[in-house]
C-alpha atoms as a PDB file:
ATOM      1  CA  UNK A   1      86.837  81.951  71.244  1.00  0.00           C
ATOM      2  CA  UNK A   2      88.805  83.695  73.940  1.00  0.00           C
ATOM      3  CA  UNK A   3      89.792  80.912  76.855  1.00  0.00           C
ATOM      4  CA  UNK A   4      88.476  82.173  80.195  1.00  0.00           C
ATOM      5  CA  UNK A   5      91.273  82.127  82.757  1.00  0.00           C
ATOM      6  CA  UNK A   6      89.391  80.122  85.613  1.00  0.00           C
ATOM      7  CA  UNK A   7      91.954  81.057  88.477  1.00  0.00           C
ATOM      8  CA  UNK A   8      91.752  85.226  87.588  1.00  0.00           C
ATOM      9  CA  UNK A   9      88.167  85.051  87.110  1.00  0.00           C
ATOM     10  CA  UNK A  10      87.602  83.757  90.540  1.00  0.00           C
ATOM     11  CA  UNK A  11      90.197  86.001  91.775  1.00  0.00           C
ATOM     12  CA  UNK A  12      88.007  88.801  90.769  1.00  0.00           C
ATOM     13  CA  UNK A  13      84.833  87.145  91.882  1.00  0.00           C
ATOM     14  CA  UNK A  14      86.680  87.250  95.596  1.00  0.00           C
ATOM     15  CA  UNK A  15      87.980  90.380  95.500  1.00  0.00           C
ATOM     16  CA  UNK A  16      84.231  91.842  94.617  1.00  0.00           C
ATOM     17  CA  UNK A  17      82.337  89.453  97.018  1.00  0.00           C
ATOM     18  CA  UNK A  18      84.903  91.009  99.838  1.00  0.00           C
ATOM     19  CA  UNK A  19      84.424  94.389  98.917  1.00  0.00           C
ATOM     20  CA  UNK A  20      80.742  93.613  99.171  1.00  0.00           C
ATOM     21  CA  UNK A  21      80.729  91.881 102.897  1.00  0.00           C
ATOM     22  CA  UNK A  22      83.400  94.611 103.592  1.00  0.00           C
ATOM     23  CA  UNK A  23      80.824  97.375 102.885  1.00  0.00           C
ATOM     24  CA  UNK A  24      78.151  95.594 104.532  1.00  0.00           C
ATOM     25  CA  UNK A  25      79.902  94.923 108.209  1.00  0.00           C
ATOM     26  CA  UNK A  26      81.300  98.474 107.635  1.00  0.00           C
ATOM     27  CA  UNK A  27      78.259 100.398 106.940  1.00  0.00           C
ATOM     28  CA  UNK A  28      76.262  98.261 110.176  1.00  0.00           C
ATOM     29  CA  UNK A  29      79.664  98.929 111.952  1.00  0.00           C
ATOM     30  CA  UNK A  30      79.450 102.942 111.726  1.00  0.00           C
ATOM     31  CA  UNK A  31      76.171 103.033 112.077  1.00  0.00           C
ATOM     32  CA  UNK A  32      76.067 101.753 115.308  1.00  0.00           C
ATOM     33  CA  UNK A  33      79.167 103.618 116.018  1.00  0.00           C
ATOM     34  CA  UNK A  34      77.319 106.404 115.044  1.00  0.00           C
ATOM     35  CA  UNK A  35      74.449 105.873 117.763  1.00  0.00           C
ATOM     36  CA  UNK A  36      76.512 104.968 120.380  1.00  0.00           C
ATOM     37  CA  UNK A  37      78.436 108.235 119.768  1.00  0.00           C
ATOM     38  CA  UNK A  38      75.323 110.626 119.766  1.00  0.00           C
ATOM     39  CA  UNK A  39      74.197 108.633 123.057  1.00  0.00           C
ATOM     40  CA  UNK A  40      77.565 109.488 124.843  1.00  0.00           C
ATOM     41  CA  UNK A  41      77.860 112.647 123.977  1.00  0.00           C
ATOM     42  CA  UNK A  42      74.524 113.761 124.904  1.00  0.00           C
ATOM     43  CA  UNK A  43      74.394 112.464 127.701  1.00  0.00           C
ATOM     44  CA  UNK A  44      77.989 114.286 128.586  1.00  0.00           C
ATOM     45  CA  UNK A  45      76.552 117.529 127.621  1.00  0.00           C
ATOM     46  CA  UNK A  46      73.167 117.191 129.237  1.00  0.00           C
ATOM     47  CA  UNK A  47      72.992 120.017 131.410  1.00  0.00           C
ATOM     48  CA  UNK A  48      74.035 119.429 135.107  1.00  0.00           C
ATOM     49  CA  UNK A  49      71.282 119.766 138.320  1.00  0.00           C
ATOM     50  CA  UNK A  50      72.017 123.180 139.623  1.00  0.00           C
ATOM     51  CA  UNK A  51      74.191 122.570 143.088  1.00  0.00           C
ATOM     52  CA  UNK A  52      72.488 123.705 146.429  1.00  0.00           C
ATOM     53  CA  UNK A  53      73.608 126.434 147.844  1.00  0.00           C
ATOM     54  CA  UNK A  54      76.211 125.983 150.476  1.00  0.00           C
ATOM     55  CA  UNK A  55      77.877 123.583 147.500  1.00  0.00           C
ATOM     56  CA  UNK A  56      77.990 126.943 144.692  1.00  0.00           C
ATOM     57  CA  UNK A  57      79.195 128.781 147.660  1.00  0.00           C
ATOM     58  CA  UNK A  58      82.832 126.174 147.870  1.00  0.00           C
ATOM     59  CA  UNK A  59      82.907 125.892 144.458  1.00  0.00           C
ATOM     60  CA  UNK A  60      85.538 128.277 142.210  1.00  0.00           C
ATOM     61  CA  UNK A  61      84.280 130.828 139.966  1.00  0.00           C
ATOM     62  CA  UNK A  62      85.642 129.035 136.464  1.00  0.00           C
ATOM     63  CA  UNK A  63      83.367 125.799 137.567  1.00  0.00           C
ATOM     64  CA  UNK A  64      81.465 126.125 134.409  1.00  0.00           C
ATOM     65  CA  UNK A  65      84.542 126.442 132.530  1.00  0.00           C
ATOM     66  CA  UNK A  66      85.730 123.858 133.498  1.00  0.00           C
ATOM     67  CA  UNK A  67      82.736 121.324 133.126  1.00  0.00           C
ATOM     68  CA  UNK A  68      82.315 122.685 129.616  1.00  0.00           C
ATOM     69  CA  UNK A  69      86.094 121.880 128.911  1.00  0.00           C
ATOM     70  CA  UNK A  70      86.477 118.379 130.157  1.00  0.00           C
ATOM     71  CA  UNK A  71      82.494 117.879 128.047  1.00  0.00           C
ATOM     72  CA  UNK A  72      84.172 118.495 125.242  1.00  0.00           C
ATOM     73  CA  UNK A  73      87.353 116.729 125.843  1.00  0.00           C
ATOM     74  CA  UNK A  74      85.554 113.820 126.854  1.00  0.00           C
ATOM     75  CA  UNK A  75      83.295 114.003 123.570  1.00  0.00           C
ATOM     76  CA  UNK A  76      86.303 114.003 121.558  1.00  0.00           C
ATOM     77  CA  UNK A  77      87.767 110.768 123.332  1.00  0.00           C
ATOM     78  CA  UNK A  78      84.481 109.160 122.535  1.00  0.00           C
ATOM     79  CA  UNK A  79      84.814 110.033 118.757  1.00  0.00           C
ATOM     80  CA  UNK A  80      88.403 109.033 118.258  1.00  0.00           C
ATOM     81  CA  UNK A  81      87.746 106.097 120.313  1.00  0.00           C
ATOM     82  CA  UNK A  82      84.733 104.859 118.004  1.00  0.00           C
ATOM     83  CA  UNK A  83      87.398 105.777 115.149  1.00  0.00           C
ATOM     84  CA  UNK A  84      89.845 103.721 115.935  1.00  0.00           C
ATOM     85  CA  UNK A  85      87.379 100.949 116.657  1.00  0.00           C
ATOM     86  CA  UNK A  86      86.293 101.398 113.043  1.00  0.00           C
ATOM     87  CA  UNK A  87      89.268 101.099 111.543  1.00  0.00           C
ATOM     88  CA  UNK A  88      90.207  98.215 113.144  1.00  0.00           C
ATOM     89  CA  UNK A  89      86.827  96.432 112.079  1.00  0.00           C
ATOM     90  CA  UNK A  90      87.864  97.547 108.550  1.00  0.00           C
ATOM     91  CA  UNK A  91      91.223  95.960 108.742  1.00  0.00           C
ATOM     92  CA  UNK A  92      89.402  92.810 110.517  1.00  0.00           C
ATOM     93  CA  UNK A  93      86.734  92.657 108.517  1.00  0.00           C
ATOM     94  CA  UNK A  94      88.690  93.137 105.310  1.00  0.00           C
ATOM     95  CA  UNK A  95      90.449  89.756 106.026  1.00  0.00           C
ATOM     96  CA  UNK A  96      87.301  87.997 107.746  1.00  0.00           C
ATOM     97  CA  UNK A  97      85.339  89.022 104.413  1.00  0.00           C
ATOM     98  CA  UNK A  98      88.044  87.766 102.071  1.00  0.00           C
ATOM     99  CA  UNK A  99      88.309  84.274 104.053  1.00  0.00           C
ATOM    100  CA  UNK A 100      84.139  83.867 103.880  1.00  0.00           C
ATOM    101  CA  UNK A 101      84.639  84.929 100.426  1.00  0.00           C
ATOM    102  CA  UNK A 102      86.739  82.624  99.437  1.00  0.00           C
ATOM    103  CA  UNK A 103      84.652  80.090 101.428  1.00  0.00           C
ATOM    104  CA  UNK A 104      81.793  81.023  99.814  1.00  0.00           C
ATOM    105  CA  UNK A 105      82.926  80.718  96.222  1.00  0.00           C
ATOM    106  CA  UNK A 106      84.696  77.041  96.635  1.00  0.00           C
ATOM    107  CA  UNK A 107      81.507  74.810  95.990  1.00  0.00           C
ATOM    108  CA  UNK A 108      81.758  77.173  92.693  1.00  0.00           C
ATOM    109  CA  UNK A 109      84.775  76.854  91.913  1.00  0.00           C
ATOM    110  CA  UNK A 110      85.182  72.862  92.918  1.00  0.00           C
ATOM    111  CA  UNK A 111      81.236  72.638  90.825  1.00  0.00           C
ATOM    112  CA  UNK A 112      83.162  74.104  87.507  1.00  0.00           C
ATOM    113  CA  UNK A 113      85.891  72.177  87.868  1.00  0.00           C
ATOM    114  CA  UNK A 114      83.700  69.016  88.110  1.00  0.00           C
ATOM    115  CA  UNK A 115      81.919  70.427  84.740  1.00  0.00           C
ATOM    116  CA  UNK A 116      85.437  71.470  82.809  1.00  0.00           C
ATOM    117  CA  UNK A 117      86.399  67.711  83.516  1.00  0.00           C
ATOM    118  CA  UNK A 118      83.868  66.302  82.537  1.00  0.00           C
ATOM    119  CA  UNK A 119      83.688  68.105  79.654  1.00  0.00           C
ATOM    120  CA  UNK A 120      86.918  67.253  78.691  1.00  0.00           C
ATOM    121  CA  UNK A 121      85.987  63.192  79.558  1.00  0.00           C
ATOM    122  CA  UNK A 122      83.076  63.250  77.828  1.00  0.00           C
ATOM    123  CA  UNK A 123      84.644  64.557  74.694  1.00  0.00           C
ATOM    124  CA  UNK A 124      87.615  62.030  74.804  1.00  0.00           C
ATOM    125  CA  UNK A 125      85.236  59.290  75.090  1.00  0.00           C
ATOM    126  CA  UNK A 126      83.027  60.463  72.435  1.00  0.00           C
ATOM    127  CA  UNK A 127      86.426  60.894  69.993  1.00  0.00           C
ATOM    128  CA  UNK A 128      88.196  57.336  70.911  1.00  0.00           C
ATOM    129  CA  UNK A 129      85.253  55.134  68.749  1.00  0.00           C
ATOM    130  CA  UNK A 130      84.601  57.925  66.506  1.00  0.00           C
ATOM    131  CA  UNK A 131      88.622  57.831  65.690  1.00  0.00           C
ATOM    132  CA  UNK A 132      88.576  54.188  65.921  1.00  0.00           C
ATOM    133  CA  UNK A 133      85.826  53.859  63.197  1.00  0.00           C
ATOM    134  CA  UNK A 134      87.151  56.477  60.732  1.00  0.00           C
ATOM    135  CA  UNK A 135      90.891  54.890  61.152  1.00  0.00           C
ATOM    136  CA  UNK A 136      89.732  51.148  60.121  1.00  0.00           C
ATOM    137  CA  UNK A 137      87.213  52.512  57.135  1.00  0.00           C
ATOM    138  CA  UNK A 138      90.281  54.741  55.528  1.00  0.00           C
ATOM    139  CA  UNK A 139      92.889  51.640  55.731  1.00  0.00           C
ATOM    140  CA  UNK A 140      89.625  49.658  53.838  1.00  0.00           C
ATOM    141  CA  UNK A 141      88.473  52.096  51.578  1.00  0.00           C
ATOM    142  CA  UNK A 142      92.196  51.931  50.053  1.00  0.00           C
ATOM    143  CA  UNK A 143      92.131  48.445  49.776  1.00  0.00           C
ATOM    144  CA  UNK A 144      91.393  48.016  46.041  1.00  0.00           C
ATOM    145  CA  UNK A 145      91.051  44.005  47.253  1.00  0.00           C
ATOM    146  CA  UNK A 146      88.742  44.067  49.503  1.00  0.00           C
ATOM    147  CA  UNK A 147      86.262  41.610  49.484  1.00  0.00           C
ATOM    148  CA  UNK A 148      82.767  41.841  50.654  1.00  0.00           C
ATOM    149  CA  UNK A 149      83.721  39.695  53.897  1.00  0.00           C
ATOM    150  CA  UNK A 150      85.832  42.399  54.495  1.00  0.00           C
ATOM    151  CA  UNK A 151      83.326  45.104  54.183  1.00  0.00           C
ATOM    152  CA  UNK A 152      80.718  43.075  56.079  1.00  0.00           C
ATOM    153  CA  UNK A 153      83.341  42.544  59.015  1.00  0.00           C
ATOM    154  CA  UNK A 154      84.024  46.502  58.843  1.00  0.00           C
ATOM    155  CA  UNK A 155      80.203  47.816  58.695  1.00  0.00           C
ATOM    156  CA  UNK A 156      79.786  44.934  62.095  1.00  0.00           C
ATOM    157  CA  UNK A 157      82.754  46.815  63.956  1.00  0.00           C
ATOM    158  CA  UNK A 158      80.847  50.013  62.911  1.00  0.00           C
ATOM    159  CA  UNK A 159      77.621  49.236  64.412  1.00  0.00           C
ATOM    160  CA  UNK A 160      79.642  48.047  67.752  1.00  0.00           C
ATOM    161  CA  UNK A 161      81.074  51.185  67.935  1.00  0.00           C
ATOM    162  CA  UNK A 162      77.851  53.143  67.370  1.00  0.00           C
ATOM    163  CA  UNK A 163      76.371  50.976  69.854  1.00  0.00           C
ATOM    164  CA  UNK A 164      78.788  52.346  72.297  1.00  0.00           C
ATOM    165  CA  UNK A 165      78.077  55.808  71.365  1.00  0.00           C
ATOM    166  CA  UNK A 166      74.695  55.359  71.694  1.00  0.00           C
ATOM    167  CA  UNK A 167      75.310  53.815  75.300  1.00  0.00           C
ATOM    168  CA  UNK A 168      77.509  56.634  76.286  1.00  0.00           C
ATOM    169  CA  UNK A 169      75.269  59.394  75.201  1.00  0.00           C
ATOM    170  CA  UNK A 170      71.991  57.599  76.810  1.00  0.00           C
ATOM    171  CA  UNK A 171      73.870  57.076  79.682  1.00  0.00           C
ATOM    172  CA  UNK A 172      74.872  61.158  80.215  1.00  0.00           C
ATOM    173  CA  UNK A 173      71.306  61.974  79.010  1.00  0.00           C
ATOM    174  CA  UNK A 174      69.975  60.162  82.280  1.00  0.00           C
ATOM    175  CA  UNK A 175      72.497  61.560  84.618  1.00  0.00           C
ATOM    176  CA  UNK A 176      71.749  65.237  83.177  1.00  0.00           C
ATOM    177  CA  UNK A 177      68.602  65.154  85.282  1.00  0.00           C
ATOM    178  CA  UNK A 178      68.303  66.814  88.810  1.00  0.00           C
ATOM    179  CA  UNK A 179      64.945  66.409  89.485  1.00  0.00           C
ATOM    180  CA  UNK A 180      63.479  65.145  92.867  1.00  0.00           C
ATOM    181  CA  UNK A 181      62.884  61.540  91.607  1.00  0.00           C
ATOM    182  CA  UNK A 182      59.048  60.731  93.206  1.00  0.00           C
ATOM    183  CA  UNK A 183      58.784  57.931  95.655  1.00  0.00           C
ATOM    184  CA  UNK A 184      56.405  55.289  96.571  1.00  0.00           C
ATOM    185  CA  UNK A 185      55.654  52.108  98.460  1.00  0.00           C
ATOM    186  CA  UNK A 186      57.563  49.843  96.566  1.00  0.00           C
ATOM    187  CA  UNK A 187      57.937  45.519  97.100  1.00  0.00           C
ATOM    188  CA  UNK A 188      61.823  45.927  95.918  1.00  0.00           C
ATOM    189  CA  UNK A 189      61.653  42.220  94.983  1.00  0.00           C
ATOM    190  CA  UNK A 190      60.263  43.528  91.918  1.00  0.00           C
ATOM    191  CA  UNK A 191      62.623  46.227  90.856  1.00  0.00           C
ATOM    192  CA  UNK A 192      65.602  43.687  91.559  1.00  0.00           C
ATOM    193  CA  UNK A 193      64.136  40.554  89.588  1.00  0.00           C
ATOM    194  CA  UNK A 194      64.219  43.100  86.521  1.00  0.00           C
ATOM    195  CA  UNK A 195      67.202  44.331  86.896  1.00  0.00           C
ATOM    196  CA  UNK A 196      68.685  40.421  87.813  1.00  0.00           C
ATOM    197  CA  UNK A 197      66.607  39.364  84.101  1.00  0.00           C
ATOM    198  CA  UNK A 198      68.828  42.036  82.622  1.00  0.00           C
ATOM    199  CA  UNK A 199      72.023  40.820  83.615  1.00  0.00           C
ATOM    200  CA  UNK A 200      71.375  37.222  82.895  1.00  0.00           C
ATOM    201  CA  UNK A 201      72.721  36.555  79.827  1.00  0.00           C
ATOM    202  CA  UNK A 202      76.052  38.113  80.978  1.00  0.00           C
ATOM    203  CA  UNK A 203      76.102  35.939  84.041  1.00  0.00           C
ATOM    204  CA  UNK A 204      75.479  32.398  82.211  1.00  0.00           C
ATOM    205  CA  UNK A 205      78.635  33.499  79.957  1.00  0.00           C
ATOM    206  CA  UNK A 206      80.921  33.917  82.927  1.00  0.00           C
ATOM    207  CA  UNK A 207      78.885  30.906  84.658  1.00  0.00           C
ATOM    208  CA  UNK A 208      77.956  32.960  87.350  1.00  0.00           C
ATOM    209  CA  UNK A 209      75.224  32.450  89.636  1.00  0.00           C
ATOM    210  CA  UNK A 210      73.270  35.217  90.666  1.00  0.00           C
ATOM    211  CA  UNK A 211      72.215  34.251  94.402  1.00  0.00           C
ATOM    212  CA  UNK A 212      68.651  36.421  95.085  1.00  0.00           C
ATOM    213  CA  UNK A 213      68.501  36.014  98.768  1.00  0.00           C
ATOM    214  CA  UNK A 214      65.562  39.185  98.699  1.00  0.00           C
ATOM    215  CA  UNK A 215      62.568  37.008  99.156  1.00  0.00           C
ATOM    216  CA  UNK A 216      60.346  40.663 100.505  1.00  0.00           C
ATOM    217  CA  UNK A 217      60.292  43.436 101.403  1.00  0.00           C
ATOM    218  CA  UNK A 218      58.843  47.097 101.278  1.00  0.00           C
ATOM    219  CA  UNK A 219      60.040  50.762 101.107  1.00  0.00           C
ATOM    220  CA  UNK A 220      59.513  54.186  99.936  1.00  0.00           C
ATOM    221  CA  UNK A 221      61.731  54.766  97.357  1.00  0.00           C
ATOM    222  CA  UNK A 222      61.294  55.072  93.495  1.00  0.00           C
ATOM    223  CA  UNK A 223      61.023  51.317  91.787  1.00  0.00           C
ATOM    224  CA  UNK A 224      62.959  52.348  88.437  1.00  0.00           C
ATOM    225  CA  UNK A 225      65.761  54.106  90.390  1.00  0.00           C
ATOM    226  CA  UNK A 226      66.374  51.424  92.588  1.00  0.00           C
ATOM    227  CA  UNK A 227      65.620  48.920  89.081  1.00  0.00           C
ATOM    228  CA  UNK A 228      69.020  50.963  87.436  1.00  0.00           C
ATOM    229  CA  UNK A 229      70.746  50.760  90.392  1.00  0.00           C
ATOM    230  CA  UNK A 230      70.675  47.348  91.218  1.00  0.00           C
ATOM    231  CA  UNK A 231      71.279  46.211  87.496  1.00  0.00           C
ATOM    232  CA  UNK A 232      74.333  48.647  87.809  1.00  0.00           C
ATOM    233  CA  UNK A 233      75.693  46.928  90.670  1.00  0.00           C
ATOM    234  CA  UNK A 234      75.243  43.398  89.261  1.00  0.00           C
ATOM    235  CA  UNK A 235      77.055  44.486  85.643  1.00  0.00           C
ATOM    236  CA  UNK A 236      79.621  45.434  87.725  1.00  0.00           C
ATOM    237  CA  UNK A 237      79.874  42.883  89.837  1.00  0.00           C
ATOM    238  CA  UNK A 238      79.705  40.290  86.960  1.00  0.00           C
ATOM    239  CA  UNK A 239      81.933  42.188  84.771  1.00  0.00           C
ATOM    240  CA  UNK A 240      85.100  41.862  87.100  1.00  0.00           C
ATOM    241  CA  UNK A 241      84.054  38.680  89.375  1.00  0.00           C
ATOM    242  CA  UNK A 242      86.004  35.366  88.377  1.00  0.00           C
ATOM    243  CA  UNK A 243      84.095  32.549  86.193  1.00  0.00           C
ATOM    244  CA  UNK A 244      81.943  29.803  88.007  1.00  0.00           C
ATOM    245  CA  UNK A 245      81.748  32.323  91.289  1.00  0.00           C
ATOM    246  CA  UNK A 246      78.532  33.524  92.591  1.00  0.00           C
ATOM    247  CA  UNK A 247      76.973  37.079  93.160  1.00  0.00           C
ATOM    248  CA  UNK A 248      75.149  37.432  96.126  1.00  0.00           C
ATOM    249  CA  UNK A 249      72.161  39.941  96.270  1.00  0.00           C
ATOM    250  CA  UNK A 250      70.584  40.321 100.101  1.00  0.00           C
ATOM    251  CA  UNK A 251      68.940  42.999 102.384  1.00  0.00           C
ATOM    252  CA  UNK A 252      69.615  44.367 105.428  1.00  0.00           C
ATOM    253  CA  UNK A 253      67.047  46.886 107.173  1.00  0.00           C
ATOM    254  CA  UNK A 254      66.615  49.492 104.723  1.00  0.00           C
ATOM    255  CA  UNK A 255      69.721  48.796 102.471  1.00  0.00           C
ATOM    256  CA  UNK A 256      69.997  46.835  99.306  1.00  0.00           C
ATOM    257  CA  UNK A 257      73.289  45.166  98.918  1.00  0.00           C
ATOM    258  CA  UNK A 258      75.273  43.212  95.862  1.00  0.00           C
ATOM    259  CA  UNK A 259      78.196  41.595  97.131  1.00  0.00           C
ATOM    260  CA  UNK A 260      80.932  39.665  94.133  1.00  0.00           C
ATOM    261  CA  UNK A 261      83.961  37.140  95.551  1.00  0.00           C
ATOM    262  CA  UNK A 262      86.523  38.683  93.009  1.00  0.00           C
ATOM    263  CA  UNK A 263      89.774  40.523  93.638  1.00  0.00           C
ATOM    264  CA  UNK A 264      88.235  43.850  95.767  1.00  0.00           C
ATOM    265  CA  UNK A 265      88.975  46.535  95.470  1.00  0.00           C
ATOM    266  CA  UNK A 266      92.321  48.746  96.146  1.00  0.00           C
ATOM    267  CA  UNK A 267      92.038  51.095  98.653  1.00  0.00           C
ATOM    268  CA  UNK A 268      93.457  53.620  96.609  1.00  0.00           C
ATOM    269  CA  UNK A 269      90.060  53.627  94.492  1.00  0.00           C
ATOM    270  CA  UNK A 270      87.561  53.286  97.056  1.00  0.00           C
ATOM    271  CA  UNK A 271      87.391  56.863  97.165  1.00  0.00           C
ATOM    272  CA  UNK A 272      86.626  57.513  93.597  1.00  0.00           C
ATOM    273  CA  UNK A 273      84.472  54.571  92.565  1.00  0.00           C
ATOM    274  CA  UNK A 274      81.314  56.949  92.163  1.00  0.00           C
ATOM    275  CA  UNK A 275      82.960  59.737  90.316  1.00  0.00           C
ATOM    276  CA  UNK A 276      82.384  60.151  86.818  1.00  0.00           C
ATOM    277  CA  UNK A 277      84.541  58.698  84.356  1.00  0.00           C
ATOM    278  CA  UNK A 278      86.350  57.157  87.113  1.00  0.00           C
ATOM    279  CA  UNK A 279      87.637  53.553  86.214  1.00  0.00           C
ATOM    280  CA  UNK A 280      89.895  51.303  88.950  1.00  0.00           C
ATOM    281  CA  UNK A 281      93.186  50.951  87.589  1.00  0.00           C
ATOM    282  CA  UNK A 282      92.542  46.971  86.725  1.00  0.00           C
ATOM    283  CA  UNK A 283      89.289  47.607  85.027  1.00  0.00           C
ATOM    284  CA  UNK A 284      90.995  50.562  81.898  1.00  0.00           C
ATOM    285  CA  UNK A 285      91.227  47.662  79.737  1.00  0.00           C
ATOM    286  CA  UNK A 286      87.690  46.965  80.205  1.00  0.00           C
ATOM    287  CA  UNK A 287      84.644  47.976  77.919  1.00  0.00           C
ATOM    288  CA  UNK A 288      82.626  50.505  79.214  1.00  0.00           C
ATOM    289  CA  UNK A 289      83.029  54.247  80.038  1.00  0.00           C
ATOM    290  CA  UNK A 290      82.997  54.632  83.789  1.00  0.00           C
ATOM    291  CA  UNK A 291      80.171  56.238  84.084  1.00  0.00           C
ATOM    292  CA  UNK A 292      77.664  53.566  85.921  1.00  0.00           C
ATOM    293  CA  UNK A 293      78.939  53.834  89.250  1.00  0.00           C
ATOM    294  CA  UNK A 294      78.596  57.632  89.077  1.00  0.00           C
ATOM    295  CA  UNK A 295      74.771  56.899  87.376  1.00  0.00           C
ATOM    296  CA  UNK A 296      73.818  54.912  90.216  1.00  0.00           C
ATOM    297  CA  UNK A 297      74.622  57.520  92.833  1.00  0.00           C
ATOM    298  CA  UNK A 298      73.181  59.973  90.897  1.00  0.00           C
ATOM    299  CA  UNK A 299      69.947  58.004  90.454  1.00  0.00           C
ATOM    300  CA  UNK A 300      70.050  57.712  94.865  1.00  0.00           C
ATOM    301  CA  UNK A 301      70.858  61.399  95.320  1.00  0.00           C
ATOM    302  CA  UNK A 302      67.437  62.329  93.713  1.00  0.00           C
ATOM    303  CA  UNK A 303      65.820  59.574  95.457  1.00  0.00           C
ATOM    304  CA  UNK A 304      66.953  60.801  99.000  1.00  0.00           C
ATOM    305  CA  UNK A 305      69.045  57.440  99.335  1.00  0.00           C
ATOM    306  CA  UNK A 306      72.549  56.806  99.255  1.00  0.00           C
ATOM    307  CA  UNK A 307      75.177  54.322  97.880  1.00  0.00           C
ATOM    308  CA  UNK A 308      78.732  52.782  99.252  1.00  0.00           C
ATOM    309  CA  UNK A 309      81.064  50.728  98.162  1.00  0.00           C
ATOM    310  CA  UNK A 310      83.259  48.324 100.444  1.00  0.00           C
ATOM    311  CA  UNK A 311      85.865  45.650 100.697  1.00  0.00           C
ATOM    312  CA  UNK A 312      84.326  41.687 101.709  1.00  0.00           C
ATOM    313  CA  UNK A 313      85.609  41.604 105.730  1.00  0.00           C
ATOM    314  CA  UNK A 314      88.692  40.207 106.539  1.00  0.00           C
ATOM    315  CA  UNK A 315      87.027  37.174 107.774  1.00  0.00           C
ATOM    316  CA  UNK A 316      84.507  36.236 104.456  1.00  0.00           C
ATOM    317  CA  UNK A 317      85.573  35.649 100.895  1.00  0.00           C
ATOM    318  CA  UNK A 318      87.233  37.889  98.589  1.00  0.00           C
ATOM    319  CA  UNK A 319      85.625  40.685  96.626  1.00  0.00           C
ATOM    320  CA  UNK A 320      83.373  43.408  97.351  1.00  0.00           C
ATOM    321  CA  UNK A 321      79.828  44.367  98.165  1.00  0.00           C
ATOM    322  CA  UNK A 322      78.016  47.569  96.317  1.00  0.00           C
ATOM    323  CA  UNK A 323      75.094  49.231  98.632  1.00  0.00           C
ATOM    324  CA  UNK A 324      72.291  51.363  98.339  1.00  0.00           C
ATOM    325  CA  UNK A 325      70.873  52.783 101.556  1.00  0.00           C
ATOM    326  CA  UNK A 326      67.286  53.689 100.300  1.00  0.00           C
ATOM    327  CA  UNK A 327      66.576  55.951 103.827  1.00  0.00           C
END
């Protein structure tokens, strides 16, 4: 398959989309040009209100002459004029149009690039346990001394790494979606008590306390969105929070918020932490695929809320706290 150059195709995309809103300001351009011309000039060689008497009598004998010459030097001033005022919107519009063009076709172009990359992401992540698996079950498969341990101990690895295929591909299968997600009164106590029963096992094997200071409250939002989210927030949080430390989970007006005393996080990454694939420099080593963060504000986009990420203040303990504005 031929590779599509991205940068000529959208060079030709601009250069049509400026010939277009060229054409367009032109054509409006001359056509006005075109009224105001056939205003002016009729109403130059509108025939004059015959002169009393005593006024023919003082003027020269060539009057009419004259009047008809200067009529039709004045209607050629008005044509050239509206000429040059047409080419000049031609040359202005010609750049105008290109800038709005190229304007117009960024979202595009910064939309595809999102795609190519993630692409590209996708398919590295999908190749690293598929590699992985194929690498350790050649060296075993030319062990003539294997032992059934051995096999057992392989076939386990296998099913971990299928597991993490399987969590991968679920996970892009739910962000696919663009859908409106429908909303509803909602007690969020409920929606974060499942999503704190999910992450419980994780959080007694750190020896982490999960800290549910949401005792009620009420919104319109969508309960298994906000369920996702909230579970999202706490993996994270336990996932990179220190043993024996506490995870905080609290309200505040119409925001949900998951706060962790780890290390925080760099400044650098702040930026990034919902973008797909995106992983903080301390967490590559980690399992996982960097996807949740982006899954979460996905999820919140289609619910009409939206999520932040922020440093603990200066003045509080370490770490940071994950939020999800629900309106």
């Amino acid at each position: 398959m031929k590779k599509i150059d991205k940068s000529k195709l959208f060079d030709k995309a601009t250069l049509k989309l400026t010939a277009v809103y060229t054409t367009v300001i032109m054509i409006i351009s001359i056509s006005f040009s075109a009224i105001i011309g056939n205003i002016t000039v009729g109403e130059v060689k509108r025939p004059f209100k015959a002169p009393s008497s005593f006024t023919r009598a003082q003027l020269s004998d060539d009057f009419d002459d004259a009047y008809t010459s200067r009529a039709g030097s004045v209607e050629k001033k008005v044509w050239d004029s509206l000429l040059l005022i047409n080419v000049n919107m031609l040359l202005i519009s010609l750049g105008l149009s290109y800038l709005f063009a190229r304007w117009t076709l960024k979202p595009i172009e910064r939309a595809m690039d999102d795609e190519t990359r993630f692409v590209s992401d996708a398919s590295h992540e999908l190749r690293t346990p598929l590699a992985t698996m194929r690498m350790e079950n050649e060296v075993l498969l030319r062990d003539n001394d294997a032992k059934k341990e051995e096999y057992k101990k392989q076939i386990q690895s296998n099913l971990e790494e299928i597991d993490k295929l399987r969590t991968l591909t679920d996970t892009l299968l739910k962000m696919n979606g663009s859908d409106d997600l429908p909303k509803e009164e909602v007690d969020v106590t409920e929606p974060i008590a499942i999503a704190v029963n999910r992450v419980s096992h994780a959080a007694e094997a750190k020896d982490i306390e999960i800290d549910n200071l949401v005792k009620t409250g009420k919104a319109q939002t969508n309960a298994d969105a906000v369920a996702e989210i909230i579970y999202i927030y706490l993996d994270n949080a336990i996932k990179y929070a220190p043993e024996h430390s506490t995870v905080e989970i609290f309200c505040d007006k119409d925001s949900i918020s998951v706060r962790d005393h780890g290390k925080g996080i760099d400044e650098k990454d702040l930026p990034h932490l919902f973008d797909r694939f995106y992983r903080a420099d301390e967490s590559r080593n980690s399992s996982g695929f960097g996807l949740g963060l982006s899954l979460a504000s996905n999820l919140a986009e289609r619910m009409g809320a939206k999520v932040s990420a922020a440093n603990n203040p200066v003045d509080a303990k370490p770490g940071a706290t994950f939020t999800v504005k629900l309106r």
